[in-house]
Protein backbone atom coordinates (compact mmCIF):
# COMPACT_ATOMS: atom_id res chain seq x y z
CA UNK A 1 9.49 6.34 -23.45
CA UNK A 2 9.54 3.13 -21.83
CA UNK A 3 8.03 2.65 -18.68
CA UNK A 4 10.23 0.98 -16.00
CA UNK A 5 9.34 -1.70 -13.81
CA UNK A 6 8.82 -0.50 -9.91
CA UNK A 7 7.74 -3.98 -8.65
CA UNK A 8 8.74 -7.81 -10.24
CA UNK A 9 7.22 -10.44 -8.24
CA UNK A 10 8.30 -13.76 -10.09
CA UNK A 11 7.23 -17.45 -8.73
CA UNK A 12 6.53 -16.13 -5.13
CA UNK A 13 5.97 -18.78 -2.80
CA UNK A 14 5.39 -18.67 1.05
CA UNK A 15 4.21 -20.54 3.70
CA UNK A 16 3.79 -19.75 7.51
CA UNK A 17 5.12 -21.77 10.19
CA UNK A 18 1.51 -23.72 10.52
CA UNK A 19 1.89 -24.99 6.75
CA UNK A 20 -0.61 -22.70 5.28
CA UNK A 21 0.48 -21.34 1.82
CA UNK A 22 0.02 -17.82 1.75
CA UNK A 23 1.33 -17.37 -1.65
CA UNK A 24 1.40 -20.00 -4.30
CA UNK A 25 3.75 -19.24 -7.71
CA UNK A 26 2.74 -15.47 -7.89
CA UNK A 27 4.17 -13.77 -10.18
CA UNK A 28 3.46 -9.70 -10.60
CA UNK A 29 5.48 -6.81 -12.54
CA UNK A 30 3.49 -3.06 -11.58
CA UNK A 31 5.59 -0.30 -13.94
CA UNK A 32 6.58 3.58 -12.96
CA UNK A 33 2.97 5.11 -12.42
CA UNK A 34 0.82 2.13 -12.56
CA UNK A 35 -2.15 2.23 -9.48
CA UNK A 36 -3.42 -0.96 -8.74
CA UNK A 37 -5.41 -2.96 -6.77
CA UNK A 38 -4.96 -5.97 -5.13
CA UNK A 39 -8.59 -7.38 -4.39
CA UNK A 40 -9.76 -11.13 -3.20
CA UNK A 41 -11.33 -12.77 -0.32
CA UNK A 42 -10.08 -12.60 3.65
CA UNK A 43 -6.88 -14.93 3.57
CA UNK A 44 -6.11 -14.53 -0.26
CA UNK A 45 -2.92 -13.90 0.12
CA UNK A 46 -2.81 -9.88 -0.27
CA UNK A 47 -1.11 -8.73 2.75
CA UNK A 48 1.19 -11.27 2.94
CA UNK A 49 2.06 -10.06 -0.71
CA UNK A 50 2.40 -6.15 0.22
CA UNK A 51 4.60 -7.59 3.49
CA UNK A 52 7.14 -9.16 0.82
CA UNK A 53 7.63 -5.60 -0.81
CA UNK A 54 9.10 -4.41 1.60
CA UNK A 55 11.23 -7.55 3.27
CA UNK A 56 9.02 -7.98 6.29
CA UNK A 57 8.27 -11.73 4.70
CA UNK A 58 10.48 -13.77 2.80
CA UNK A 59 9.54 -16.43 0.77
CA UNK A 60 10.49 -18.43 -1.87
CA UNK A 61 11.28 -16.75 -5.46
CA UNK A 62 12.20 -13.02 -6.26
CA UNK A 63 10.94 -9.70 -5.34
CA UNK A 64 12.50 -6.46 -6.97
CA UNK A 65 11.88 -2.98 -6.16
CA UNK A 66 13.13 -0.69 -8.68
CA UNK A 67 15.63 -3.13 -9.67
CA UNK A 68 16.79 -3.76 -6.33
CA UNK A 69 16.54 -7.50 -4.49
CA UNK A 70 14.32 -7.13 -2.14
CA UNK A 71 16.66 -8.92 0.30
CA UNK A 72 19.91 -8.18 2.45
CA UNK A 73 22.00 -5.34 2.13
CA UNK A 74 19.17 -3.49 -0.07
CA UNK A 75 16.24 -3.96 2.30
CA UNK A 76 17.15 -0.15 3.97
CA UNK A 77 17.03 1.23 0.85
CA UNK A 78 14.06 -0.77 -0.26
CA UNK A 79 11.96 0.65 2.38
CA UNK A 80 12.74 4.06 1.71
CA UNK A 81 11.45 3.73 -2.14
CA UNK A 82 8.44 1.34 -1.31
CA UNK A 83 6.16 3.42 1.36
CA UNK A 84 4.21 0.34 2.88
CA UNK A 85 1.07 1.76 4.99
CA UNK A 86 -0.61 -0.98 7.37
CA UNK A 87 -4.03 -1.39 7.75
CA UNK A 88 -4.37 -0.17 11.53
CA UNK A 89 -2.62 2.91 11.84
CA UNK A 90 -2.12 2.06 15.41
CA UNK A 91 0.47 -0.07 14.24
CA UNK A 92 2.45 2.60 12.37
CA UNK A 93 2.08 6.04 15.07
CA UNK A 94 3.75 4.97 18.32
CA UNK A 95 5.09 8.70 19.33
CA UNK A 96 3.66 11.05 21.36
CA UNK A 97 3.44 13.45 18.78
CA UNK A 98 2.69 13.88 15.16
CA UNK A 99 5.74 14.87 14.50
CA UNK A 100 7.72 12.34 16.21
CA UNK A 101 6.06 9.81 13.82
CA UNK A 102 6.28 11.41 10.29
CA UNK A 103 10.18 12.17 11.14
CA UNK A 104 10.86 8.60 12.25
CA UNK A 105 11.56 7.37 8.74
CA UNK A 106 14.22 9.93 7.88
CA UNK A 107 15.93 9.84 11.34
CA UNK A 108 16.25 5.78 10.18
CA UNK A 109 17.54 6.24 6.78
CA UNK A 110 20.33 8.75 8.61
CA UNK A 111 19.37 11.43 7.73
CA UNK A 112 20.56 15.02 9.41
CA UNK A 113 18.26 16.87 11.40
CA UNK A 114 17.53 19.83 8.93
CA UNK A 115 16.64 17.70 6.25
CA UNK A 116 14.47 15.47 8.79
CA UNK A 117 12.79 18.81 9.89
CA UNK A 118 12.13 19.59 5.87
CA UNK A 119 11.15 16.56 4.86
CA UNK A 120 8.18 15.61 8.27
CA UNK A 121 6.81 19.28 7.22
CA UNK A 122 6.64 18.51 3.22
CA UNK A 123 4.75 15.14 3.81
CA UNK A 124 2.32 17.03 6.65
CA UNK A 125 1.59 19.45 3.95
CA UNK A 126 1.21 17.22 0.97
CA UNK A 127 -1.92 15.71 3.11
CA UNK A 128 -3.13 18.81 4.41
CA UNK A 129 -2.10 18.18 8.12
CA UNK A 130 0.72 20.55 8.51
CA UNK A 131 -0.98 22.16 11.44
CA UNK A 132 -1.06 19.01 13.56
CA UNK A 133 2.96 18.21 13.82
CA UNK A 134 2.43 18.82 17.55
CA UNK A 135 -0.65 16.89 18.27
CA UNK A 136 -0.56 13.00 19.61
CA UNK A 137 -1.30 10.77 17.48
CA UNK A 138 -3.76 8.51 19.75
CA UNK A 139 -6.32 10.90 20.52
CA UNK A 140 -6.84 11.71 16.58
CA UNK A 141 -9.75 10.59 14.74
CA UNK A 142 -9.55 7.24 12.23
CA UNK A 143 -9.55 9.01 9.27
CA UNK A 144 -6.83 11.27 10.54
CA UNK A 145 -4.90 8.70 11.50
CA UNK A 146 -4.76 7.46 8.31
CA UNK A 147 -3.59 10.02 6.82
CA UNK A 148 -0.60 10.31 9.35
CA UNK A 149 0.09 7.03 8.44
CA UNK A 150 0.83 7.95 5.19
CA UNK A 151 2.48 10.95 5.74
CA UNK A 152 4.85 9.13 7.75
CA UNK A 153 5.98 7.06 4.58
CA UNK A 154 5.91 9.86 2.41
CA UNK A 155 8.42 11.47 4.65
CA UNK A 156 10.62 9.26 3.12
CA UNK A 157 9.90 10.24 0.02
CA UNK A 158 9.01 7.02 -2.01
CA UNK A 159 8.65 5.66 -5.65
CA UNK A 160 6.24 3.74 -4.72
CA UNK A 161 3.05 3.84 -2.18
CA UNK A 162 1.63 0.37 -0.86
CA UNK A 163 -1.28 0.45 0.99
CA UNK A 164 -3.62 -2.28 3.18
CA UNK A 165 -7.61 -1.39 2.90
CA UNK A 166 -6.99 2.22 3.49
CA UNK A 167 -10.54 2.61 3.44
CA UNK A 168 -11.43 0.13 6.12
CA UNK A 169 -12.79 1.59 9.25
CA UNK A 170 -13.82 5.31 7.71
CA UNK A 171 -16.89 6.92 8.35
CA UNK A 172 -18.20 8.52 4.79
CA UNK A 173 -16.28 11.89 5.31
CA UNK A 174 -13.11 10.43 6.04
CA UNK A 175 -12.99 7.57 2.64
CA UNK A 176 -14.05 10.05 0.45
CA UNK A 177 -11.12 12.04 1.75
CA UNK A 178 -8.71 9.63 1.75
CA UNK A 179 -9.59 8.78 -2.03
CA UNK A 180 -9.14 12.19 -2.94
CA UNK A 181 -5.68 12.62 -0.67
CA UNK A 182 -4.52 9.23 -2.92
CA UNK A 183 -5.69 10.22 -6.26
CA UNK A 184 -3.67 13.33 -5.70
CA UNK A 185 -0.35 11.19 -5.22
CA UNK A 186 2.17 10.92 -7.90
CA UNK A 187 3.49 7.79 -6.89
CA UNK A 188 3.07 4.07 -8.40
CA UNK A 189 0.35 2.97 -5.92
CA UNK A 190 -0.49 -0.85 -4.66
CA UNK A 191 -3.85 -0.87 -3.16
CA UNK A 192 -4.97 -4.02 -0.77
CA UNK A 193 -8.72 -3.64 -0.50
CA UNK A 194 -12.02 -4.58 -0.34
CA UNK A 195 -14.13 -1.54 -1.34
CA UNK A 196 -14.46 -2.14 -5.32
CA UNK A 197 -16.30 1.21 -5.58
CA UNK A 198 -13.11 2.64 -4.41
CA UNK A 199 -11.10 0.35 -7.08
CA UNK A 200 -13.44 1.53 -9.90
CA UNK A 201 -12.55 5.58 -9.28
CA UNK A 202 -9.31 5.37 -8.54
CA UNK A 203 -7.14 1.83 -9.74
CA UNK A 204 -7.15 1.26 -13.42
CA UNK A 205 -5.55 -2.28 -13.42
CA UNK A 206 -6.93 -4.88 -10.52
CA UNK A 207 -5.39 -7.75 -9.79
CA UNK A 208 -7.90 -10.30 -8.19
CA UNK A 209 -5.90 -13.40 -5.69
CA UNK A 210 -7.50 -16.24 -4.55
CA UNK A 211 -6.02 -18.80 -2.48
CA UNK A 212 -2.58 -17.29 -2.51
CA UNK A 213 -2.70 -17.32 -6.18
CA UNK A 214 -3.35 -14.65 -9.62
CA UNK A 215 -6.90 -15.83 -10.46
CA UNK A 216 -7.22 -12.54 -12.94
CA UNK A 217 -5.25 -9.80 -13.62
CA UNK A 218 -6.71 -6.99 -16.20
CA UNK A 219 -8.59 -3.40 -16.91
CA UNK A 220 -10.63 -2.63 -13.47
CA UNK A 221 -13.48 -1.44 -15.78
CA UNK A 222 -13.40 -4.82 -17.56
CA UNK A 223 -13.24 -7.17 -14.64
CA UNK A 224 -15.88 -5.56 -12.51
CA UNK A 225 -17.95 -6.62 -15.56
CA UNK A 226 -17.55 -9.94 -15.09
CA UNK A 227 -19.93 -10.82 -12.43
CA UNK A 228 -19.08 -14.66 -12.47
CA UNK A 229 -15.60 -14.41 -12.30
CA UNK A 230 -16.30 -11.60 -8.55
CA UNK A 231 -18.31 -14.23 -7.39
CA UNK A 232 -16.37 -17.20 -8.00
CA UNK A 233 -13.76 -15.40 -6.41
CA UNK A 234 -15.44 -14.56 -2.93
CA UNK A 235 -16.20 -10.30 -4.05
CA UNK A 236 -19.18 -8.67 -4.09
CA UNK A 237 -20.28 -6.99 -6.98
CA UNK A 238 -21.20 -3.51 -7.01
CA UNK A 239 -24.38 -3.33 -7.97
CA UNK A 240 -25.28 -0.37 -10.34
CA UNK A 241 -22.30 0.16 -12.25
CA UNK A 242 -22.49 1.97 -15.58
């Protein structure tokens, strides 16, 4: 069976309001199941692409999500299928409880209140944080903020998870559970993110920007290889990789 496309990015442009080009004539399709990562240097142009998936930015070309335009009308649906988790957490739990935070998607997608109740528990359990619906948010550790962060999308129940260096900021414990928490997902993921050791376990395809453009797109396994082409491109290699 044919894979469908969950993501078509075709001649993306954007610039910000100071003239920078973000994104320069990107163009990106990521089909039903896919993981990927999105790697480059700071100012590559990698959250400004995850910020288009979900209508936060709009630039000029086309962005599809599941076959929907990424634009008008479709946005509210758009951000139900396309789970977009920031960077900071703090920028995604604002309630004063767990709870409060993980049901916030369904009460905006209209939702009624039993199905809001169902759905906050379901995405509490699928990260093994059931147990903290009551707690507030601010006074949890990083790590388990991130994970609220992403339960709070998952509430929502999404095709597709896009995340912004989920790893950034994690003591030891707290990546390695994270990683595990991810690779345990069943959704098409998008992964933003510097830690290539991460990329290598866990993203088969990598998609390397530079300058707000597609420098490389290929096998993670393959391109990790290619020392010149990390370099040239402002990543560090990994150094012994099998």
């Amino acid at each position: 069976m044919q894979r469908q496309p969950m993501i078509e990015v075709q001649n993306l442009s954007f610039q910000y309001s100071d003239g920078h080009q973000a994104l320069d004539d990107v163009n990106l399709t990521v089909f039903e199941g896919e993981r990927v990562a999105l790697v480059g240097p700071n100012g590559a142009g990698k959250s400004t692409l995850l910020l288009h998936l979900n209508g936060i930015y709009s630039g000029d070309g086309s962005v599809r999500v599941a076959g929907l335009p990424v634009s008008g009308e479709h946005v509210k649906r758009v951000r139900a299928l396309l789970g977009l988790v920031f960077q900071d957490a703090d920028d995604q739990l604002f309630s004063t409880t767990v709870f409060e935070d993980v049901a916030f998607g369904p009460i905006y997608m209209g939702l009624p209140e039993e199905e809001v109740r169902r759905r906050t528990r379901h995405a509490l359990r699928a990260i093994g944080m059931e147990s903290y619906i009551d707690r507030m948010p601010h006074r949890l550790s990083a790590g388990e903020k991130k994970r609220i962060a992403i339960a709070t999308v998952l509430s929502m129940e999404p095709k597709v998870l896009a995340l912004d260096e989920p790893t950034a900021g994690l003591d030891p414990r707290g990546r390695r559970m994270l990683i595990e928490l991810l690779r345990s997902m069943a959704q098409t993921l998008v992964v933003s993110t510097h830690d290539l050791l991460m990329v290598k376990e866990l993203l088969p395809r990598m998609v390397i920007l530079d300058d707000g453009r597609v420098v490389a797109d290929g096998p993670t396994q393959t391109l990790l290889r290619d020392e010149a082409l990390l370099h040239a491109h402002g990543l560090e290699f990994p150094q012994g990789l099998p």
